[in-house]
N, C-alpha and C. Protein backbone atom coordinates (compact mmCIF):
# COMPACT_ATOMS: atom_id res chain seq x y z
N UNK A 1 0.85 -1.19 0.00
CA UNK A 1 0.00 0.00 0.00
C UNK A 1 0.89 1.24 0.00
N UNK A 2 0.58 2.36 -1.07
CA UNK A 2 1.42 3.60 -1.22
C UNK A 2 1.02 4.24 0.04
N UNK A 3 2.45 5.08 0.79
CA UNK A 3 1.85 5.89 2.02
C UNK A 3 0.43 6.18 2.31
N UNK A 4 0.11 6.38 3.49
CA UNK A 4 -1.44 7.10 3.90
C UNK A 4 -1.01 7.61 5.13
N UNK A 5 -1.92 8.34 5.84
CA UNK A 5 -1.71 9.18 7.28
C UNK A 5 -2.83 7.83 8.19
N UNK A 6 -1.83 7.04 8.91
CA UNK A 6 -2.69 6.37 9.49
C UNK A 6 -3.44 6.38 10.65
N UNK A 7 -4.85 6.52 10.73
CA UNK A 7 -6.19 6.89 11.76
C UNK A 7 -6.98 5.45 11.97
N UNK A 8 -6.74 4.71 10.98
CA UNK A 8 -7.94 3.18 10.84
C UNK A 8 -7.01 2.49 11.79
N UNK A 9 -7.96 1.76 12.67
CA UNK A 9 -7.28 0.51 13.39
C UNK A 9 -7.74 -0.54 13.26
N UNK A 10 -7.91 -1.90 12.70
CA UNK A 10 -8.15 -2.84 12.75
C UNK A 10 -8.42 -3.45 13.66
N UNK A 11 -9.90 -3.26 14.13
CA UNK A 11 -10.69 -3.59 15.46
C UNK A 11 -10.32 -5.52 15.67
N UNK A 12 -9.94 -6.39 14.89
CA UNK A 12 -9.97 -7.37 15.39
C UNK A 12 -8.50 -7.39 16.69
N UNK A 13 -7.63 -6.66 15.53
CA UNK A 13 -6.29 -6.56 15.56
C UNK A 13 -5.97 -5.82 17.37
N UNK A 14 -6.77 -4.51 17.48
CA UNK A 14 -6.73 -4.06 18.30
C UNK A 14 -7.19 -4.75 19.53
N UNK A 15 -8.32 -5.55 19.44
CA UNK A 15 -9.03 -6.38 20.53
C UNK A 15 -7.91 -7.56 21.14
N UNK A 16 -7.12 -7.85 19.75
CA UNK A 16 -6.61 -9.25 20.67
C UNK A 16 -4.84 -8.39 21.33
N UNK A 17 -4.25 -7.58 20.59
CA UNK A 17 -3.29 -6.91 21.83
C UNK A 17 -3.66 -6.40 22.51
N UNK A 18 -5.04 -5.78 22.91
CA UNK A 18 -5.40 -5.11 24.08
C UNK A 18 -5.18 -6.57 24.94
N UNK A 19 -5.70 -6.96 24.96
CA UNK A 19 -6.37 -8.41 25.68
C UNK A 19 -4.90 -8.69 26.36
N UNK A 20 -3.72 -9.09 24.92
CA UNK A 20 -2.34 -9.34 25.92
C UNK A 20 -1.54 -7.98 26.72
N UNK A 21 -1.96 -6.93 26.21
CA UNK A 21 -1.56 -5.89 27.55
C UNK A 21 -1.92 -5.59 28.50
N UNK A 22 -3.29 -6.11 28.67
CA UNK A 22 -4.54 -5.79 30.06
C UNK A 22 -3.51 -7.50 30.76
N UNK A 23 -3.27 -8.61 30.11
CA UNK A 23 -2.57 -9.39 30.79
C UNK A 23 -0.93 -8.80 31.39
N UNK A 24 -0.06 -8.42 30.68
CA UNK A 24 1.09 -8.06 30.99
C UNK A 24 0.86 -7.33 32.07
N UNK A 25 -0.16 -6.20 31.86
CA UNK A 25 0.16 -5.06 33.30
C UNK A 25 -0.35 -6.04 34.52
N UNK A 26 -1.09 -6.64 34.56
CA UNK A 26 -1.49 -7.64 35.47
C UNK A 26 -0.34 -8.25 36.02
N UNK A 27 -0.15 -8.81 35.27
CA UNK A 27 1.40 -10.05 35.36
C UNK A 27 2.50 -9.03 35.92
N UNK A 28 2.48 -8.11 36.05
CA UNK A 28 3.94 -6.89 36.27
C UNK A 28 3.36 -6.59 38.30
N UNK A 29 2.23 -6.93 38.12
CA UNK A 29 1.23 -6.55 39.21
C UNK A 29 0.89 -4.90 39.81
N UNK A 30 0.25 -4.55 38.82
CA UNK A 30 -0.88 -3.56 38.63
C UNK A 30 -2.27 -4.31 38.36
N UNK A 31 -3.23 -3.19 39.18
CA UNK A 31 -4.40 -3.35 38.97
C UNK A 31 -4.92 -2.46 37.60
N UNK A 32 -5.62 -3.10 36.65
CA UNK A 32 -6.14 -2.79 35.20
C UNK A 32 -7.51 -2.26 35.37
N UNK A 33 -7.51 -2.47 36.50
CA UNK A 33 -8.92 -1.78 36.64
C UNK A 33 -8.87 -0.40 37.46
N UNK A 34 -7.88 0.54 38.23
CA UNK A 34 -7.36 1.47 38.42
C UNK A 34 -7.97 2.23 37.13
N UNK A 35 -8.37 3.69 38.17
CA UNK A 35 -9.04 4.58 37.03
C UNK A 35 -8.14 4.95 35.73
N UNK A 36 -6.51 5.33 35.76
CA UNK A 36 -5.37 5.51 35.39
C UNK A 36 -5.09 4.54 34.02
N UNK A 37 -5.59 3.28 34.15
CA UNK A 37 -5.13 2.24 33.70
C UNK A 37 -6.50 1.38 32.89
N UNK A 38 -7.59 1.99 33.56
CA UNK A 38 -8.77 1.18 32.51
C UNK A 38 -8.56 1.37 30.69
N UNK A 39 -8.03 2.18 30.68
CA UNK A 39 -8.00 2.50 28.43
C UNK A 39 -6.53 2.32 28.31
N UNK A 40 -5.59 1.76 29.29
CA UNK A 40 -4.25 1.68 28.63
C UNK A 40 -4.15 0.56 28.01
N UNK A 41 -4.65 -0.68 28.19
CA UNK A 41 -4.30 -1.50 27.22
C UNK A 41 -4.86 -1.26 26.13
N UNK A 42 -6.29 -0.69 25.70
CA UNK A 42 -6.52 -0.25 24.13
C UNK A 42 -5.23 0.40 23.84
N UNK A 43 -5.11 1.90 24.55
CA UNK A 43 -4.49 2.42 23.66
C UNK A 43 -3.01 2.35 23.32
N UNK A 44 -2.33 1.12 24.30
CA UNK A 44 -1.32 1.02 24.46
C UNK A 44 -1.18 -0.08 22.79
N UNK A 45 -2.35 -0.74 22.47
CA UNK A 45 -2.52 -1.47 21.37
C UNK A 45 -2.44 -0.94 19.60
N UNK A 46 -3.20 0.46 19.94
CA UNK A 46 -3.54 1.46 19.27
C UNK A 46 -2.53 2.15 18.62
N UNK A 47 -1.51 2.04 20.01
CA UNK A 47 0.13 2.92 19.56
C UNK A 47 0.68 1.89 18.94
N UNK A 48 1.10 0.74 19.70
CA UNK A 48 1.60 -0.12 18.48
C UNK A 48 1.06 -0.66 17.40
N UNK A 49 0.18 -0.64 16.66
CA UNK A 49 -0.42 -0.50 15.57
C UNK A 49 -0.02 0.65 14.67
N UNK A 50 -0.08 1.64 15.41
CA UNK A 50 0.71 3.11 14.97
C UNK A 50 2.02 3.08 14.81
N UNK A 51 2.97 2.58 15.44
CA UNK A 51 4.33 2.23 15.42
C UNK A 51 4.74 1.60 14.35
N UNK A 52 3.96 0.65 13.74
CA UNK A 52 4.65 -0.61 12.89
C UNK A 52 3.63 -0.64 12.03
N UNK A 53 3.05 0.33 11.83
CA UNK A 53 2.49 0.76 9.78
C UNK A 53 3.08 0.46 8.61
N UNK A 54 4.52 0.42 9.38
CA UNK A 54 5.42 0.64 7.89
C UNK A 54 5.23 -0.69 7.07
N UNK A 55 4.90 -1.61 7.80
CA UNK A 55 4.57 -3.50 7.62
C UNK A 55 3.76 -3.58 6.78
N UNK A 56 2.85 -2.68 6.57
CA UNK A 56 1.50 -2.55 5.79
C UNK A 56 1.93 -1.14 4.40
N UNK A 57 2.42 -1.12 4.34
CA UNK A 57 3.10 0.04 3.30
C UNK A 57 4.77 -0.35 2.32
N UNK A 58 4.40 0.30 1.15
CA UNK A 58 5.15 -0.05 0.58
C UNK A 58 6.39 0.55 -0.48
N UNK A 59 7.15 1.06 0.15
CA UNK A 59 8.28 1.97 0.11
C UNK A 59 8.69 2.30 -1.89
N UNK A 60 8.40 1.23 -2.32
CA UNK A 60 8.64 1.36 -3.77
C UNK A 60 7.81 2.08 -4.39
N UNK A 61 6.49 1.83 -4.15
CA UNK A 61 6.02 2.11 -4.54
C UNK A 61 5.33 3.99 -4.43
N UNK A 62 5.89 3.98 -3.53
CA UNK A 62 5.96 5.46 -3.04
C UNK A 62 6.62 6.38 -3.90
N UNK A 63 8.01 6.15 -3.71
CA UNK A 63 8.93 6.55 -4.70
C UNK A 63 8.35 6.34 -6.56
N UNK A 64 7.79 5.53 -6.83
CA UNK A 64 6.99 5.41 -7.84
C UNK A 64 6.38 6.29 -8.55
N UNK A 65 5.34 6.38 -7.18
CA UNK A 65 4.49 7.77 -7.50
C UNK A 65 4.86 8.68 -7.96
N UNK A 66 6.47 9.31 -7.81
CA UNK A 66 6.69 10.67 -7.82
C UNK A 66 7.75 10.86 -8.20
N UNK A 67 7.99 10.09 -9.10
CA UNK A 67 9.26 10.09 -10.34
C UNK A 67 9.41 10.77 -11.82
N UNK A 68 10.28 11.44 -11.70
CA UNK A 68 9.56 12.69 -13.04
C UNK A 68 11.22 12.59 -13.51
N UNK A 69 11.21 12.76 -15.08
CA UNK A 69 12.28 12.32 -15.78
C UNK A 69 12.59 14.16 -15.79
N UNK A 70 14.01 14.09 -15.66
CA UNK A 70 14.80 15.19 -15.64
C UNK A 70 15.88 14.76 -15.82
N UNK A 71 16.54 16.46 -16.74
CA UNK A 71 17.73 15.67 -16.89
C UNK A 71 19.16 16.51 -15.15
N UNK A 72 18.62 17.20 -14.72
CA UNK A 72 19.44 17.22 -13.68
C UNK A 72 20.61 16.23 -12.85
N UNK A 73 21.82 16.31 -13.14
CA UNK A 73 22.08 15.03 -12.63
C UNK A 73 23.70 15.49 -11.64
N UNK A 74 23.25 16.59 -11.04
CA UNK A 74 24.01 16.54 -9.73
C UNK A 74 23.18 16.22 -8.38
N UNK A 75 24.14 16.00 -7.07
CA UNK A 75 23.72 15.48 -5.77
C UNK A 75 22.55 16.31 -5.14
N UNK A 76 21.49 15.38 -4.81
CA UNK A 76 20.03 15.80 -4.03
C UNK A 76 20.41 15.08 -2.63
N UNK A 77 20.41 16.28 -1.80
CA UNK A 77 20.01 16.06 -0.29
C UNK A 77 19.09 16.54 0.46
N UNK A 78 18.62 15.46 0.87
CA UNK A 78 17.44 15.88 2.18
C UNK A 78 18.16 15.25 3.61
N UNK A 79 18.54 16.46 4.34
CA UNK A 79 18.96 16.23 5.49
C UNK A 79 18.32 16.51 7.12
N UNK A 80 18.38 15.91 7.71
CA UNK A 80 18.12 15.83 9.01
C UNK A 80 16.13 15.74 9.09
N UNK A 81 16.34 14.49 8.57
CA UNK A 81 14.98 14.16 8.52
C UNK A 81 14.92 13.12 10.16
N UNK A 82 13.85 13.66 10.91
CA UNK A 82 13.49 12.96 12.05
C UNK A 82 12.83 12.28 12.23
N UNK A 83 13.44 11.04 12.42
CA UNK A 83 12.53 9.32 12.78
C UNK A 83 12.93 8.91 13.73
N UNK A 84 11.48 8.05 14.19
CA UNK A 84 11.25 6.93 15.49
C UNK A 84 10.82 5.64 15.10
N UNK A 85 11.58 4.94 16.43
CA UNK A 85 11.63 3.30 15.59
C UNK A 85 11.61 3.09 16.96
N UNK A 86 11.37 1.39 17.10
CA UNK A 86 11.64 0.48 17.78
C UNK A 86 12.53 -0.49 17.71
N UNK A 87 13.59 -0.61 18.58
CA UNK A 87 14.37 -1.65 18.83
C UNK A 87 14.30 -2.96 18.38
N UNK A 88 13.85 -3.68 17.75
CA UNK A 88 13.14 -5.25 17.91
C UNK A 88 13.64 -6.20 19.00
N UNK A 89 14.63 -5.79 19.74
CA UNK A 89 15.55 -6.43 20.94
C UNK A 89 14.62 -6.51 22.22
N UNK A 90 14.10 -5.05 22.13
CA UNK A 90 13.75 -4.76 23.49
C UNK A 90 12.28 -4.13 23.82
N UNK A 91 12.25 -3.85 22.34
CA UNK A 91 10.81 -2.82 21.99
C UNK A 91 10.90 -1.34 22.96
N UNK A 92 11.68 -1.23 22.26
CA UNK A 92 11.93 0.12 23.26
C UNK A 92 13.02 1.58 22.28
N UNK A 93 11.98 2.77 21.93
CA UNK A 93 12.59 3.05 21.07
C UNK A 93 13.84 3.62 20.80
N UNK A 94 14.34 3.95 19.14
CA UNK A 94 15.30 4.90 19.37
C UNK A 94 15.03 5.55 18.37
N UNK A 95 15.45 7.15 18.09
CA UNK A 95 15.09 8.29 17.45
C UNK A 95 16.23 8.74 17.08
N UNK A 96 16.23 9.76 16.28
CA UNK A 96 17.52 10.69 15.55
C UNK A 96 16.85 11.25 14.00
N UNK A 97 17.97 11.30 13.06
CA UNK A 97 17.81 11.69 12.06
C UNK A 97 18.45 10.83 11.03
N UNK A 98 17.86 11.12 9.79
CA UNK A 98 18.36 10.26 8.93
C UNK A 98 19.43 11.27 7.70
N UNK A 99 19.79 11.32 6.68
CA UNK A 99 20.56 11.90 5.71
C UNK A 99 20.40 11.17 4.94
N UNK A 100 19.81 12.23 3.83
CA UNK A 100 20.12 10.53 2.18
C UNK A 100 20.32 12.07 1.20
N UNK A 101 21.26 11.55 -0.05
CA UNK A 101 21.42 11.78 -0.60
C UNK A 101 21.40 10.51 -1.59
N UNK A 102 21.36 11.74 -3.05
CA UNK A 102 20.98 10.67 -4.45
C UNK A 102 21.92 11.63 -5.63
N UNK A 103 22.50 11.36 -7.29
CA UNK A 103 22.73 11.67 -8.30
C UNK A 103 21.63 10.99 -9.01
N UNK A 104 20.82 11.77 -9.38
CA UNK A 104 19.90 11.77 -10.44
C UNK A 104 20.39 10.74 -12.14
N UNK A 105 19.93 9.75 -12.50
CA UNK A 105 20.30 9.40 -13.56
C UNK A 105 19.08 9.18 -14.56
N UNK A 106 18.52 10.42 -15.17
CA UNK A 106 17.31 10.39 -15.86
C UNK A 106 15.83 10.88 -15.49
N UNK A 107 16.31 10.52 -13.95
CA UNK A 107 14.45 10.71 -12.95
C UNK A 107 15.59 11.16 -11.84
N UNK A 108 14.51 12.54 -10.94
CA UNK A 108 14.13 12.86 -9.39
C UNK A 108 13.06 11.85 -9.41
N UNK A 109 12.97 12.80 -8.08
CA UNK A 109 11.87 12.05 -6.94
C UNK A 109 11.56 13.24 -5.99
N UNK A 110 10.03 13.46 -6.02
CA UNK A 110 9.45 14.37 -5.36
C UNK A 110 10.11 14.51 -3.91
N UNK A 111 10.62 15.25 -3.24
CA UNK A 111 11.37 15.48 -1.96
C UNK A 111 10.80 15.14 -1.34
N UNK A 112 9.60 15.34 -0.92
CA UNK A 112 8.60 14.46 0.37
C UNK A 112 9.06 13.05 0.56
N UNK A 113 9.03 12.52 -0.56
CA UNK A 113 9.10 11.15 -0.60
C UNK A 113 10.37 10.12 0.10
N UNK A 114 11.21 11.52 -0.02
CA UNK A 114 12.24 10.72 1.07
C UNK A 114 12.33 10.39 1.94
N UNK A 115 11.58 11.41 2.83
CA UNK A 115 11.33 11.34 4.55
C UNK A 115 10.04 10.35 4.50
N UNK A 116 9.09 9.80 3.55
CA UNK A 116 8.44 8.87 3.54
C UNK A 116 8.63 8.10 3.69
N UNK A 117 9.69 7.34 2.70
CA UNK A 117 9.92 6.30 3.09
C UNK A 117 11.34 5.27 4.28
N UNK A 118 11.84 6.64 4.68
CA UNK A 118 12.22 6.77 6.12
C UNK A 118 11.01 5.91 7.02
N UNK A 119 10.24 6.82 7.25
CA UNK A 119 9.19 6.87 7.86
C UNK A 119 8.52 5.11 7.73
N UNK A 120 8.48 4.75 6.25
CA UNK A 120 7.48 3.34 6.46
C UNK A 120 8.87 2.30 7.02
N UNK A 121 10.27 2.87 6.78
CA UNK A 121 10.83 1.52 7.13
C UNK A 121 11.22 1.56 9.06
N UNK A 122 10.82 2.63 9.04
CA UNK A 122 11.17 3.16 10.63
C UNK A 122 10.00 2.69 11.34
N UNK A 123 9.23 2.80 10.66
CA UNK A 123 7.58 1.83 11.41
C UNK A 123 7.60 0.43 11.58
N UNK A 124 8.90 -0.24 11.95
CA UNK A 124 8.79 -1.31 11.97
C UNK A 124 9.76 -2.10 13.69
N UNK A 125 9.71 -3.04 13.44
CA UNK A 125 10.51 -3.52 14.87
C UNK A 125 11.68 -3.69 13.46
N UNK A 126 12.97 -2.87 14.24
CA UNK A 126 14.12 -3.00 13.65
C UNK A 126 15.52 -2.42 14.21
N UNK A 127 16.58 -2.69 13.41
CA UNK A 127 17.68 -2.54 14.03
C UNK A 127 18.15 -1.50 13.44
N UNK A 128 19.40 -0.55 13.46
CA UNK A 128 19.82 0.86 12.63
C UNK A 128 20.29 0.32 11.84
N UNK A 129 20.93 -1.21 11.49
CA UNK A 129 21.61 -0.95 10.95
C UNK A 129 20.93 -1.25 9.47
N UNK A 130 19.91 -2.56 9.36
CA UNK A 130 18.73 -2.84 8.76
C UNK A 130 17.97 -1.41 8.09
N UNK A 131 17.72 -0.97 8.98
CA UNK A 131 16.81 0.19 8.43
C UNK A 131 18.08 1.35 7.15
N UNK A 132 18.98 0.98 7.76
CA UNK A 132 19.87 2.20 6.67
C UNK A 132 19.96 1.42 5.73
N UNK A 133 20.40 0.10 5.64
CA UNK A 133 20.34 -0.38 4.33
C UNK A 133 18.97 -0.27 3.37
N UNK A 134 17.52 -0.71 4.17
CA UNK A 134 16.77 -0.85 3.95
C UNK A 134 16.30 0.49 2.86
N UNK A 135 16.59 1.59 3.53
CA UNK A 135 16.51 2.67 3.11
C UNK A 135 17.05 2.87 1.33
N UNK A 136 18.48 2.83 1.76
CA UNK A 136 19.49 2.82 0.78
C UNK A 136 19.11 1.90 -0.51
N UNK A 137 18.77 0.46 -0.37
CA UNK A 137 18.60 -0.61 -1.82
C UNK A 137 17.13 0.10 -2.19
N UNK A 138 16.13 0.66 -1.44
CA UNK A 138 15.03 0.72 -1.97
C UNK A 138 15.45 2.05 -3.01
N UNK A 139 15.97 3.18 -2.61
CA UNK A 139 16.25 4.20 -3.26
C UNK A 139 17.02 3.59 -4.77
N UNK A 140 17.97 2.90 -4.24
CA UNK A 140 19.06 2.57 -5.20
C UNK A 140 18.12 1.64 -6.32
N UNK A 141 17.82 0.64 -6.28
CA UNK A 141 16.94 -0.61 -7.06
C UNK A 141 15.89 0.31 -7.65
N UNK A 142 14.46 1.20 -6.86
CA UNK A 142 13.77 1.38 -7.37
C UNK A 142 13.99 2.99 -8.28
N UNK A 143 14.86 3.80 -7.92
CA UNK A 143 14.92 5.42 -8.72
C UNK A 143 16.29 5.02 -9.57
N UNK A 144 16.87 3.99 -9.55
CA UNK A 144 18.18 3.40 -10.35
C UNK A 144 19.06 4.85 -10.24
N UNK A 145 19.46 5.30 -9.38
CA UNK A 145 20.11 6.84 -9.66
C UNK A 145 21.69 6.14 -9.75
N UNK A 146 22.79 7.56 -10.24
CA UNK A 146 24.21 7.39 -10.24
C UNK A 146 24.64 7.06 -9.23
N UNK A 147 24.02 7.33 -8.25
CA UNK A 147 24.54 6.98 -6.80
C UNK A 147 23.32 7.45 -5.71
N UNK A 148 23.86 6.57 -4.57
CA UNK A 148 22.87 7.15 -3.21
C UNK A 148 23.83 6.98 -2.08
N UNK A 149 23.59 7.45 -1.09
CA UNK A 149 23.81 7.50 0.18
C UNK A 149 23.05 7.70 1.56
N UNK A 150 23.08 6.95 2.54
CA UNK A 150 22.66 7.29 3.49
C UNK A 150 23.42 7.28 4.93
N UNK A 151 23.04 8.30 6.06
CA UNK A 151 23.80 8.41 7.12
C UNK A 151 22.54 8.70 8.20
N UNK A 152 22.65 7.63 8.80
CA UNK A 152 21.63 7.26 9.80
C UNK A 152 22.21 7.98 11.71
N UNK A 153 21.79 8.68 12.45
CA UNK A 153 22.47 9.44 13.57
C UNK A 153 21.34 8.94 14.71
N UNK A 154 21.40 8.27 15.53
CA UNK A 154 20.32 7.96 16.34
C UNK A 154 20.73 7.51 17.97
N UNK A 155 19.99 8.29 18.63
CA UNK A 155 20.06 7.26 20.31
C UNK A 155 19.17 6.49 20.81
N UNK A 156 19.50 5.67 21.09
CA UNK A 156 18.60 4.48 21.31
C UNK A 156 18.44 4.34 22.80
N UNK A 157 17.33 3.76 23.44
CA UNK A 157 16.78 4.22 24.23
C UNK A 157 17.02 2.58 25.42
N UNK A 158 16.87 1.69 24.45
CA UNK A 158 17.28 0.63 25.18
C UNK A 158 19.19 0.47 25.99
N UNK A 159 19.85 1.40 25.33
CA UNK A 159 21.03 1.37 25.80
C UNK A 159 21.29 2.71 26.96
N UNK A 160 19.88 3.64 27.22
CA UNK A 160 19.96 4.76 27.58
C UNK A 160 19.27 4.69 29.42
N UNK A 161 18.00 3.95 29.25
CA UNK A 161 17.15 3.78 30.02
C UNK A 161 17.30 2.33 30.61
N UNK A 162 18.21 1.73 30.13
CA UNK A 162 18.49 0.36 30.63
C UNK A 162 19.74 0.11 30.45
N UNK A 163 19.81 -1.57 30.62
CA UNK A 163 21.44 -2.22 30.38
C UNK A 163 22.37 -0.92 30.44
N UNK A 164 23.02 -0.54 29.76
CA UNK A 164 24.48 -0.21 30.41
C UNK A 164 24.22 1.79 30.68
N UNK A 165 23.06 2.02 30.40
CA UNK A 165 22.47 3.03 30.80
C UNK A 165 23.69 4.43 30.20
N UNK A 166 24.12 4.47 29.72
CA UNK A 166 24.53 5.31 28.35
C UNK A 166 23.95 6.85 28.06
N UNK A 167 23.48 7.88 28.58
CA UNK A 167 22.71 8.71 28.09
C UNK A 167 23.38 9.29 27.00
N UNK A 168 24.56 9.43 26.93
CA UNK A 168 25.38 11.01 26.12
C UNK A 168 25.39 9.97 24.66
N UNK A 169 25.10 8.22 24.49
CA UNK A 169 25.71 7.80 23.31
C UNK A 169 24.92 8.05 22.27
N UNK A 170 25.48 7.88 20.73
CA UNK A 170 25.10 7.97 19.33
C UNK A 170 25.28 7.09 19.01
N UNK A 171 24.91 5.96 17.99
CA UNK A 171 24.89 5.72 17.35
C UNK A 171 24.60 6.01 15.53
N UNK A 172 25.80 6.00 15.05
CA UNK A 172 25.49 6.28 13.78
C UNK A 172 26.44 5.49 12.66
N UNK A 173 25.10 5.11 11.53
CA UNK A 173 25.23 4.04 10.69
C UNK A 173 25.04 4.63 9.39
N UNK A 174 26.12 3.96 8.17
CA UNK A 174 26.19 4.50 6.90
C UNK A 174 26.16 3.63 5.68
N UNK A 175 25.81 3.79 4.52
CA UNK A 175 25.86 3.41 3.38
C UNK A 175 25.84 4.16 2.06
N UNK A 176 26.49 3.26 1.46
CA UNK A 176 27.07 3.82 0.01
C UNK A 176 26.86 3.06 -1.04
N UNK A 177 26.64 3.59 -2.13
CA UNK A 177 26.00 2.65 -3.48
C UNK A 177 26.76 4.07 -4.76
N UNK A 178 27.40 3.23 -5.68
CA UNK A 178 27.40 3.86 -6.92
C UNK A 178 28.64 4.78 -7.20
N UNK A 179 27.51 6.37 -6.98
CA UNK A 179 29.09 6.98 -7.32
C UNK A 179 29.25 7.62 -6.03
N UNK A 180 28.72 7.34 -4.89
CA UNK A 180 29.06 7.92 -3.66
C UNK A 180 29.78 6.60 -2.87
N UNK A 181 30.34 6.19 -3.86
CA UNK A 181 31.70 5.08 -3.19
C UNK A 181 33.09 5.45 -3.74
N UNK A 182 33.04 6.65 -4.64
CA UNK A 182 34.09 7.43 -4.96
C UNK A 182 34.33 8.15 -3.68
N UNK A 183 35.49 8.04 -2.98
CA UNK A 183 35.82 9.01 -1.99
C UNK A 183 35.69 10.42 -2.23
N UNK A 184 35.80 11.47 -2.93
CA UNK A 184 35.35 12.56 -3.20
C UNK A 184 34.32 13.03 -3.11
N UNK A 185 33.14 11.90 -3.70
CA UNK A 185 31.89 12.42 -3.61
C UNK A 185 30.93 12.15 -2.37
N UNK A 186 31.66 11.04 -1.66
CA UNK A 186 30.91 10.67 -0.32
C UNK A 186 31.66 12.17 0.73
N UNK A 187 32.83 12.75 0.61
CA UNK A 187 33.44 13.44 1.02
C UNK A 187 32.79 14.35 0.99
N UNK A 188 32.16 14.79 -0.24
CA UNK A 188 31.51 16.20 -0.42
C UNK A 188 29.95 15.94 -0.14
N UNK A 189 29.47 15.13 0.29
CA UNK A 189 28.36 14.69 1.30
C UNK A 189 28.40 14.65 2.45
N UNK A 190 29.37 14.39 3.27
CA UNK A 190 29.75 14.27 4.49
C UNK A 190 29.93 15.35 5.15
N UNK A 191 30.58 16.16 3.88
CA UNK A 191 30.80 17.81 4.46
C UNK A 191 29.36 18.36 4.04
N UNK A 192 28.56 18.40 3.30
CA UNK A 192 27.72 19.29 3.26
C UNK A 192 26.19 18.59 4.50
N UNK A 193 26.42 17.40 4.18
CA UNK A 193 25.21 17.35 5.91
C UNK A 193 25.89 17.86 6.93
N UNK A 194 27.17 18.01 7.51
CA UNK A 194 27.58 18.94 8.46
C UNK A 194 28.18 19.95 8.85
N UNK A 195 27.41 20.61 7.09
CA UNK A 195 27.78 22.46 7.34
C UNK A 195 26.57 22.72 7.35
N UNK A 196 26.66 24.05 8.40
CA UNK A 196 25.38 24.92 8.42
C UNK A 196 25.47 25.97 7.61
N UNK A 197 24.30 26.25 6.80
CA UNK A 197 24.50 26.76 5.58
C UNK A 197 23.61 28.32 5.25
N UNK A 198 22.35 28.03 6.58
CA UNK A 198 22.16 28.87 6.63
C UNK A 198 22.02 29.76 8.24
C-alpha cells in the first residue's frame, strides 16, 4: 500500500493486543482496573499499531508515484529528517535523524518522498543498521540513480534507560551505493550534511 496518514485501526487486531496488555500489566502486578489504567491496554494497542504501519506500506512504490524524468544530474540532499523506531531487541525506542542523498540518472523524486519512506521503514521492529540499508537498496533498485547515500544518527533508548544506561551515546550508521563510493563524492556529502548553511 502507497503511504497514507494512518487513523484506521483494525478492530480485530486491536481487541486481541489489548487483551495481551490488560494481561502483561497484570502479570507486572498492577491493577487494570485502576481509574489511570482502565484505556491503557486499548491504547497502548492502538500505539503499536501506529508504530509498525510501515509493515503494511510499501516503500517502492511510493517513490513510484513521484518520479519525473529530468535531466538534472548533480547530488540531491534531504537532510536531518526525524525518525522513530523500535528496537526489535527490546521494543523500546530509538530516534535521531536520517541523511540521504541521491545523483539523479534520468528521474528525481518528489522530496517528500524521502522522509516517507524513512518513515514506512522506521515503522517497523528493527535494528539501525537494517533500516539504513533498507533505506538505501530501496532508493538505489527502485529510482536506479548514479549513486545514493545514506547516514543514519540515532540514540537508542534501550542502551539509555536500561542495560548499560549510556545517556550522552550515538549511534550512527552508513551506506554507500554507486558513485558515492568514490571518496570525493561521499566526502563532499559528508561535508555538506555537516555544514550549516544557513
Amino acid at each position: 500500500m502507497p503511504y497514507k496518514n494512518f487513523e484506521e485501526y483494525n478492530m480485530q487486531v486491536t481487541d486481541d493486543v489489548k487483551q495481551r496488555y490488560k494481561q502483561i500489566i497484570e502479570d507486572l502486578g498492577e491493577d487494570t482496573k485502576r481509574e489511570g489504567l482502565l484505556k491503557t491496554p486499548e491504547r497502548a494497542s492502538k500505539a503499536m499499531q501506529f508504530l509498525t504501519q510501515g509493515y503494511n506500506q510499501d516503500a517502492a512504490e511510493i517513490l513510484k508515484g513521484a518520479m519525473f524524468k529530468e535531466s538534472y544530474n548533480d547530488m540531491v540532499i534531504v537532510k536531518d529528517i526525524e525518525l522513530y523506531s523500535l528496537c526489535e531487541h527490546h521494543i523500546l525506542p530509538f530516534f535521531g535523524k536520517a541523511h540521504i542523498a541521491y545523483i539523479p540518472n534520468g528521474h528525481i523524486v518528489g522530496l517528500s518522498k524521502l522522509p516517507r519512506i524513512v518513515d514506512v521503514f522506521a515503522r517497523r521492529l528493527q535494528v539501525q543498521e537494517r533500516l539504513t540499508h533498507q533505506i538505501l537498496d530501496c532508493i538505489n533498485d527502485t529510482l536506479k540513480p548514479a549513486g545514493v547515500a545514506v547516514v543514519i544518527e540515532a540514540s537508542h533508548m534501550c542502551m539509555m534507560m536500561r542495560g548499560v544506561q549510556k545517556q550522552n551515546s550515538v549511534t550512527t550508521t552508513s551506506g554507500f551505493r554507486g558513485a558515492f563510493e568514490n571518496i570525493e563524492t561521499r566526502t563532499e556529502f559528508l561535508n555538506l550534511i555537516n555544514a550549516k548553511l544557513s
